[in-house]
Protein backbone atom coordinates (compact mmCIF):
# COMPACT_ATOMS: atom_id res chain seq x y z
CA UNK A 1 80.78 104.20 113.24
CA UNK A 2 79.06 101.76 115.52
CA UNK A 3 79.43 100.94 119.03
CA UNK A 4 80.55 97.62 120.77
CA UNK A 5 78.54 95.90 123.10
CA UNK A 6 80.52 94.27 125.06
CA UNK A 7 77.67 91.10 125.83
CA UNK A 8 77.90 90.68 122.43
CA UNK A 9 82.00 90.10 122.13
CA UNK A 10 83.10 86.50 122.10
CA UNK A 11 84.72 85.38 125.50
CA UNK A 12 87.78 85.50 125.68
CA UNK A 13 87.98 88.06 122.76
CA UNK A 14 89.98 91.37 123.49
CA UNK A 15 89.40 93.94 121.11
CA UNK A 16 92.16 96.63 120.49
CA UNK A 17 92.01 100.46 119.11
CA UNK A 18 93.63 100.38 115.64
CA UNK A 19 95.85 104.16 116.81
CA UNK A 20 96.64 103.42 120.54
CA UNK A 21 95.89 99.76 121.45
CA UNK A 22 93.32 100.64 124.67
CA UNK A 23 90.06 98.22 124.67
CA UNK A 24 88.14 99.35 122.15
CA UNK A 25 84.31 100.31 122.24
CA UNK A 26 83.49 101.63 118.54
CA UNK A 27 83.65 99.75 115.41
CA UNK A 28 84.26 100.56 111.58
CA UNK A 29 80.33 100.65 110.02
CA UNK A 30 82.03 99.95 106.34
CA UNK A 31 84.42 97.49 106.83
CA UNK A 32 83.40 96.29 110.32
CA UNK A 33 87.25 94.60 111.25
CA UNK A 34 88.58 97.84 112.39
CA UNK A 35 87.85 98.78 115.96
CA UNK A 36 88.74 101.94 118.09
CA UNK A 37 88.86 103.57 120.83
CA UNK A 38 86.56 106.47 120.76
CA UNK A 39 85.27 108.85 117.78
CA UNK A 40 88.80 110.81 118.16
CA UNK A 41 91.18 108.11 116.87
CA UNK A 42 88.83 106.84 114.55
CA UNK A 43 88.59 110.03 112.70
CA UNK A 44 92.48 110.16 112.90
CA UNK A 45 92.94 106.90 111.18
CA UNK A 46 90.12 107.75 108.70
CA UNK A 47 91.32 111.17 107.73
CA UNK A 48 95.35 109.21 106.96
CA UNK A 49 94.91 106.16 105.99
CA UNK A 50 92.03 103.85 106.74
CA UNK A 51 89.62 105.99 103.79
CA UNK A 52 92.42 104.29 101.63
CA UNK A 53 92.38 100.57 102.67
CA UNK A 54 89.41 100.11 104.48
CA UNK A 55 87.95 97.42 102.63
CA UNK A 56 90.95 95.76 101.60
CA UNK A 57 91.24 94.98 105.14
CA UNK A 58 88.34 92.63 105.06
CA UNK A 59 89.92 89.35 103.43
CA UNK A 60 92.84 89.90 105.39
CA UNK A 61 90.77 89.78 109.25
CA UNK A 62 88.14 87.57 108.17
CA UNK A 63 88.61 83.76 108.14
CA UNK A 64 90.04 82.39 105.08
CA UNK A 65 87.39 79.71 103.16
CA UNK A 66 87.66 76.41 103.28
CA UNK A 67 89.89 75.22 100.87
CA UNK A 68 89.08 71.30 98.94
CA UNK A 69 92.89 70.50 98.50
CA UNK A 70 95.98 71.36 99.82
CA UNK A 71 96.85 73.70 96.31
CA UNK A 72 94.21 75.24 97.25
CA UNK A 73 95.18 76.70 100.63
CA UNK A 74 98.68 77.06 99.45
CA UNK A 75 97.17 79.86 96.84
CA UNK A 76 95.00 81.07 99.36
CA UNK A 77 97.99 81.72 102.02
CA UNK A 78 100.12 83.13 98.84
CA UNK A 79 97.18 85.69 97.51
CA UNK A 80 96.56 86.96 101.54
CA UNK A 81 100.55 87.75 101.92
CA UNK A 82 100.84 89.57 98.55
CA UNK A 83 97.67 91.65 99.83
CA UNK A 84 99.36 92.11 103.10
CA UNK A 85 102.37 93.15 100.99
CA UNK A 86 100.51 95.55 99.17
CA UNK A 87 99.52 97.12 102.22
CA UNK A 88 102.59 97.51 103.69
CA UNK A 89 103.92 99.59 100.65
CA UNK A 90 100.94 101.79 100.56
CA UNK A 91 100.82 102.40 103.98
CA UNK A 92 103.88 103.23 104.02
CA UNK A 93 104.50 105.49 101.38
CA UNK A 94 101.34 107.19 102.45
CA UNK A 95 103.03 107.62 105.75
CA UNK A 96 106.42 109.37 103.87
CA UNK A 97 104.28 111.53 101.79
CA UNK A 98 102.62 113.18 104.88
CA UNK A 99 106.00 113.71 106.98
CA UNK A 100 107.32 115.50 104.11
CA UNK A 101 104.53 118.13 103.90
CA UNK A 102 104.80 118.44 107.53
CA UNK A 103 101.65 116.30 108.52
CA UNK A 104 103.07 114.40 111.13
CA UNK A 105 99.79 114.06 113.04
CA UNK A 106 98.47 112.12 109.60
CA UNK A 107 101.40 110.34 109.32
CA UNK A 108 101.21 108.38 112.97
CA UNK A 109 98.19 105.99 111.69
CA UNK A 110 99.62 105.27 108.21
CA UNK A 111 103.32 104.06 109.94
CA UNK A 112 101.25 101.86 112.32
CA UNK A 113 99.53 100.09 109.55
CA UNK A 114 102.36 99.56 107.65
CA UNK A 115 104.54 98.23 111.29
CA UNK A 116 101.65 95.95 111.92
CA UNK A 117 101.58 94.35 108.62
CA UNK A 118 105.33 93.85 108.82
CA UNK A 119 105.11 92.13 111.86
CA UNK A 120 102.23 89.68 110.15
CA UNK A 121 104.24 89.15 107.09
CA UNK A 122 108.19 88.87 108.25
CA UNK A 123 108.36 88.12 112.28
CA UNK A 124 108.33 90.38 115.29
CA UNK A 125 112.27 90.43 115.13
CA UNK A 126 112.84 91.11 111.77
CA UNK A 127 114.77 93.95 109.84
CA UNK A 128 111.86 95.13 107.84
CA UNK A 129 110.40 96.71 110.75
CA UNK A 130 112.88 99.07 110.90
CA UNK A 131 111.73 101.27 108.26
CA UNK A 132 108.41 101.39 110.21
CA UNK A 133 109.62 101.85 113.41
CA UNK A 134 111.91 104.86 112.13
CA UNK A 135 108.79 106.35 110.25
CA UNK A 136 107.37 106.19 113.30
CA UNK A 137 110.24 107.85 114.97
CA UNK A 138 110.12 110.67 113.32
CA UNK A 139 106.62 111.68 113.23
CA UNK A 140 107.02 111.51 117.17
CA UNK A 141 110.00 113.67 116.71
CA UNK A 142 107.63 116.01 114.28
CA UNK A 143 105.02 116.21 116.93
CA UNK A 144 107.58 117.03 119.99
CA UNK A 145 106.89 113.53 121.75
CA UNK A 146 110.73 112.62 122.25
CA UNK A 147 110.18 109.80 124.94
CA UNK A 148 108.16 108.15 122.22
CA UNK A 149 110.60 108.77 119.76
CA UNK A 150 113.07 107.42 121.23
CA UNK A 151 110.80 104.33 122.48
CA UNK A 152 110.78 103.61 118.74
CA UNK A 153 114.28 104.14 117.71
CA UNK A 154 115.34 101.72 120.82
CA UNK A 155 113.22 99.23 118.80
CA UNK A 156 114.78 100.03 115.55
CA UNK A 157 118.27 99.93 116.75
CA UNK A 158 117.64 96.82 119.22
CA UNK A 159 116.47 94.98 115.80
CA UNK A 160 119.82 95.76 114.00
CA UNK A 161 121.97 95.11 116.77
CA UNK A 162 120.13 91.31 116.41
CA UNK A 163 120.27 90.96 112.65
CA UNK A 164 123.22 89.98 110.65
CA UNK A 165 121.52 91.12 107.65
CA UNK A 166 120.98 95.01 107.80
CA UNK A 167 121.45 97.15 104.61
CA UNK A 168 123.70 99.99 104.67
CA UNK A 169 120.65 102.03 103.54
CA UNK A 170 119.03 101.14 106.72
CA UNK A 171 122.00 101.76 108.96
CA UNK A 172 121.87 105.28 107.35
CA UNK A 173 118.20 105.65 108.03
CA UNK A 174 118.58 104.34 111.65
CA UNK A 175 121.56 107.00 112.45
CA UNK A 176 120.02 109.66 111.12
CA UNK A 177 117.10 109.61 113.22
CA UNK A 178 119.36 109.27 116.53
CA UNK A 179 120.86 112.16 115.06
CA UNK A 180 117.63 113.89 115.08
CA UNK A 181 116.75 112.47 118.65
CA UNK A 182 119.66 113.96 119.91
CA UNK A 183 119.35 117.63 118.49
CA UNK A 184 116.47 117.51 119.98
CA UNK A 185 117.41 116.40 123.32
CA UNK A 186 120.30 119.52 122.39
CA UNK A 187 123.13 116.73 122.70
CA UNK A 188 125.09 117.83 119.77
CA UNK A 189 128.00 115.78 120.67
CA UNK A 190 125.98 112.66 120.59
CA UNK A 191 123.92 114.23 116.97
CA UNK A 192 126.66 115.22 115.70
CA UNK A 193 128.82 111.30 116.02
CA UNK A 194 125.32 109.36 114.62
CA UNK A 195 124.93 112.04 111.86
CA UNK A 196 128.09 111.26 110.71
CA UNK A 197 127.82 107.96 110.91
CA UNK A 198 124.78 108.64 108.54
CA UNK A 199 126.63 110.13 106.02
CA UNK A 200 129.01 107.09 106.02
CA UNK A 201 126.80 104.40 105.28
CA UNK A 202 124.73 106.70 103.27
CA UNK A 203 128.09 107.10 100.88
CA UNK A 204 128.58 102.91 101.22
CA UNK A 205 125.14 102.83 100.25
CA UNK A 206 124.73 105.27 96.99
CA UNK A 207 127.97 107.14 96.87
CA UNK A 208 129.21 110.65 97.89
CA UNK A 209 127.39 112.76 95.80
CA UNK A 210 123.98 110.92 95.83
CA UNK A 211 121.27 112.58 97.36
CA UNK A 212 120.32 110.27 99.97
CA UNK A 213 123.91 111.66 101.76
CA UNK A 214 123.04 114.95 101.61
CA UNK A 215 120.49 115.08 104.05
CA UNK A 216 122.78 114.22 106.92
CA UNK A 217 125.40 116.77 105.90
CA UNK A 218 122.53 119.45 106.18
CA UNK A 219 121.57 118.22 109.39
CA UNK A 220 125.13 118.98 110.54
CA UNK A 221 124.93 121.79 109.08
CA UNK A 222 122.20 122.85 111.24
CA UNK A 223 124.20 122.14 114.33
CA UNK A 224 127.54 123.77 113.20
CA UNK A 225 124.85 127.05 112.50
CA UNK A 226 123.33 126.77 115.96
CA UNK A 227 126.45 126.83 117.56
CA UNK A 228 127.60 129.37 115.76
CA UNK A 229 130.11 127.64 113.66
CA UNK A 230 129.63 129.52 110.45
CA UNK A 231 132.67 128.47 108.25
CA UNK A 232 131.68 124.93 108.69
CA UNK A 233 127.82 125.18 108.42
CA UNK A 234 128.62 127.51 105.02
CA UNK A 235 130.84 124.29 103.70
CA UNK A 236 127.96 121.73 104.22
CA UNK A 237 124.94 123.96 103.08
CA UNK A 238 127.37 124.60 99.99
CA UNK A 239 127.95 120.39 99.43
CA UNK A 240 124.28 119.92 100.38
CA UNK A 241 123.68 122.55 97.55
CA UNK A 242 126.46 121.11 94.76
CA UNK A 243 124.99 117.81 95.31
CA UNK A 244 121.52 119.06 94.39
CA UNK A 245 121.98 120.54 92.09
CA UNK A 246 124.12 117.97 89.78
CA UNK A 247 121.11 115.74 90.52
CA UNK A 248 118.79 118.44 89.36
CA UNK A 249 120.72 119.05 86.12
CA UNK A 250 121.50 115.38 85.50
CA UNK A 251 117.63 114.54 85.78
CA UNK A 252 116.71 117.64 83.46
CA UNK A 253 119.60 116.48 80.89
CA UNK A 254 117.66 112.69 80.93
CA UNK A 255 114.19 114.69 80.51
CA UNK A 256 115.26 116.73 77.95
CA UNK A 257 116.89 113.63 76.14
CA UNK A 258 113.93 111.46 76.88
CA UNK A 259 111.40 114.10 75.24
CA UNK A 260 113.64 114.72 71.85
CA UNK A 261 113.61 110.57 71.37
CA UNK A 262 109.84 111.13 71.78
CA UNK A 263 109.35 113.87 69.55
CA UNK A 264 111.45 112.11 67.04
CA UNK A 265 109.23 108.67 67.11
CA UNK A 266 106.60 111.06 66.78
CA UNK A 267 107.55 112.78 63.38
CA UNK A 268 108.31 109.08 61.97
CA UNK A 269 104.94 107.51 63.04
CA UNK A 270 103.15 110.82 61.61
CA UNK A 271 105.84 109.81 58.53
CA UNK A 272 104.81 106.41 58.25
CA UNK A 273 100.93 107.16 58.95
CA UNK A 274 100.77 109.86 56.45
CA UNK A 275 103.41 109.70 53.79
CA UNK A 276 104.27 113.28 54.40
CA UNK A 277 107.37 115.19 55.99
CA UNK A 278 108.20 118.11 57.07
CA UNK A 279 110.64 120.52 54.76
CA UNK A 280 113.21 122.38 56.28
CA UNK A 281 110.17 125.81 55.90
CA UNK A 282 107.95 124.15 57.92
CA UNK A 283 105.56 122.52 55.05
CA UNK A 284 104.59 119.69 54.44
CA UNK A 285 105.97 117.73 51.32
CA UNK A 286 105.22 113.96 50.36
CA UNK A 287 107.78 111.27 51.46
CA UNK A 288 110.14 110.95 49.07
CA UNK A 289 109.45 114.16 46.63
CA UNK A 290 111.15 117.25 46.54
CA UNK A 291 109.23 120.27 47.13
CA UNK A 292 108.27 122.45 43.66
CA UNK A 293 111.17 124.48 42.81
CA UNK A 294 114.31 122.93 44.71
CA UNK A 295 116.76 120.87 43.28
CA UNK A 296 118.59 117.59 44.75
């Protein structure tokens, strides 16, 4: 890390922390287009995503070479957005993986990433930074910082409300995590109408029994057993459970089916490689021959 002296910043130039947006007075010593705050956030960025990216970052916030022909630049402006593209997936996946292990700290940095490259590539009013946003959302939720949770799902739903465009996937998404606002706010009335609204366009999306609906039934679930509902928390931990578990069997029946193809081309490459085969006792015979003793 190096510091930023400020005599030596362009005029007119603001530079921004990469986590929290204050003035920034360190810089990134590797990639030197990353700036920060203080040691804190920089560490936090490091230790989730930035270790990851850092110098893909450089082509994309350095100035782009001059170009002899129109092509060219064209090719240029194609290769940067693909980059930018990549980035967004990474980032965001990275950001998933750590709010499912419970690492919502880690996961704050990675979500911002992926938002800010979303704005770069599709607009500042596009759907695609819903996903972001709602990422976002969540790790605040993770953390206990509902104000800023529910800063980000205003976003998030503000941005649907303006596009005509929205998946039913996303609606899902988006009413899930007003569900999840609302528990805990402990408005279950409110949770309990955008959960179920989840569930809906979860089943429009993928269909009753897929997966991606059974995480709003469990989170109903959870409010039916806080409120001491139990015959209705027992029926949705039971669907939650039946549709896990068909998944679960149905992937192990594809697995199982996958590995007997494989162990089949197997035994005809050896075949083919070899000339031998096996004999119903385990021994090898040549291709073709009948082993000493039996008859055809």
């Amino acid at each position: 890390m190096n510091v930023i002296y400020p005599l030596a910043v362009p005029k007119g130039r603001r530079l921004c922390c990469e986590v929290c947006d204050a003035p920034a007075e360190r810089v990134c010593g590797a990639c030197t287009v990353t700036y920060y705050c203080g040691v804190v956030h920089q560490r936090a960025d490091w230790g989730s995503i930035h270790e990851k990216i850092c110098q893909l970052l450089i082509p994309l916030r350095t100035s782009m070479p001059f170009y002899n022909s129109e092509e060219e630049r064209q090719h240029g402006l194609q290769q940067l957005q693909q980059r930018q593209k990549h980035l967004i997936e990474l980032c965001y996946t990275v950001a998933q993986k750590y709010i499912f292990e419970g690492k919502h700290e880690d996961a704050v940095p990675a979500a911002l990433h992926s938002l800010r490259f979303r704005m770069n590539v599709h607009g500042l009013s596009s759907v695609e930074l819903v996903p972001a946003y709602l990422l976002l959302a969540e790790a605040s939720l993770g953390l206990g910082r509902v104000v800023q949770a529910e800063e980000y799902l205003s976003q998030a739903q503000w941005t649907v409300l303006k596009s005509t465009e929205c998946s039913y996937a996303i609606h899902s998404l988006l009413h899930r995590n007003l569900g999840l606002l609302y528990m805990a706010k402990e408005n279950y009335e409110e949770a309990r109408y955008h959960l179920a609204n989840d569930i809906y366009f979860a089943s429009c999306a993928f269909g009753t029994e897929h997966i991606r609906a059974s995480g709003g039934y469990f989170h109903l679930a959870n409010i039916f057993n806080g409120l001491k509902k139990l015959d209705l928390a027992d029926t949705l931990y039971t669907k939650v459970s039946e549709i896990w578990n068909k998944y679960l069997n149905d992937h192990y029946q594809v697995l199982s089916q996958a590995r007997i193809q494989q162990i089949d081309l197997l035994g005809k490459r050896f075949e083919t490689d070899t000339g031998l085969v096996y004999s119903d006792d385990g021994t090898l015979d040549k291709a073709g021959e009948l082993p000493e003793g039996r008859v055809p």
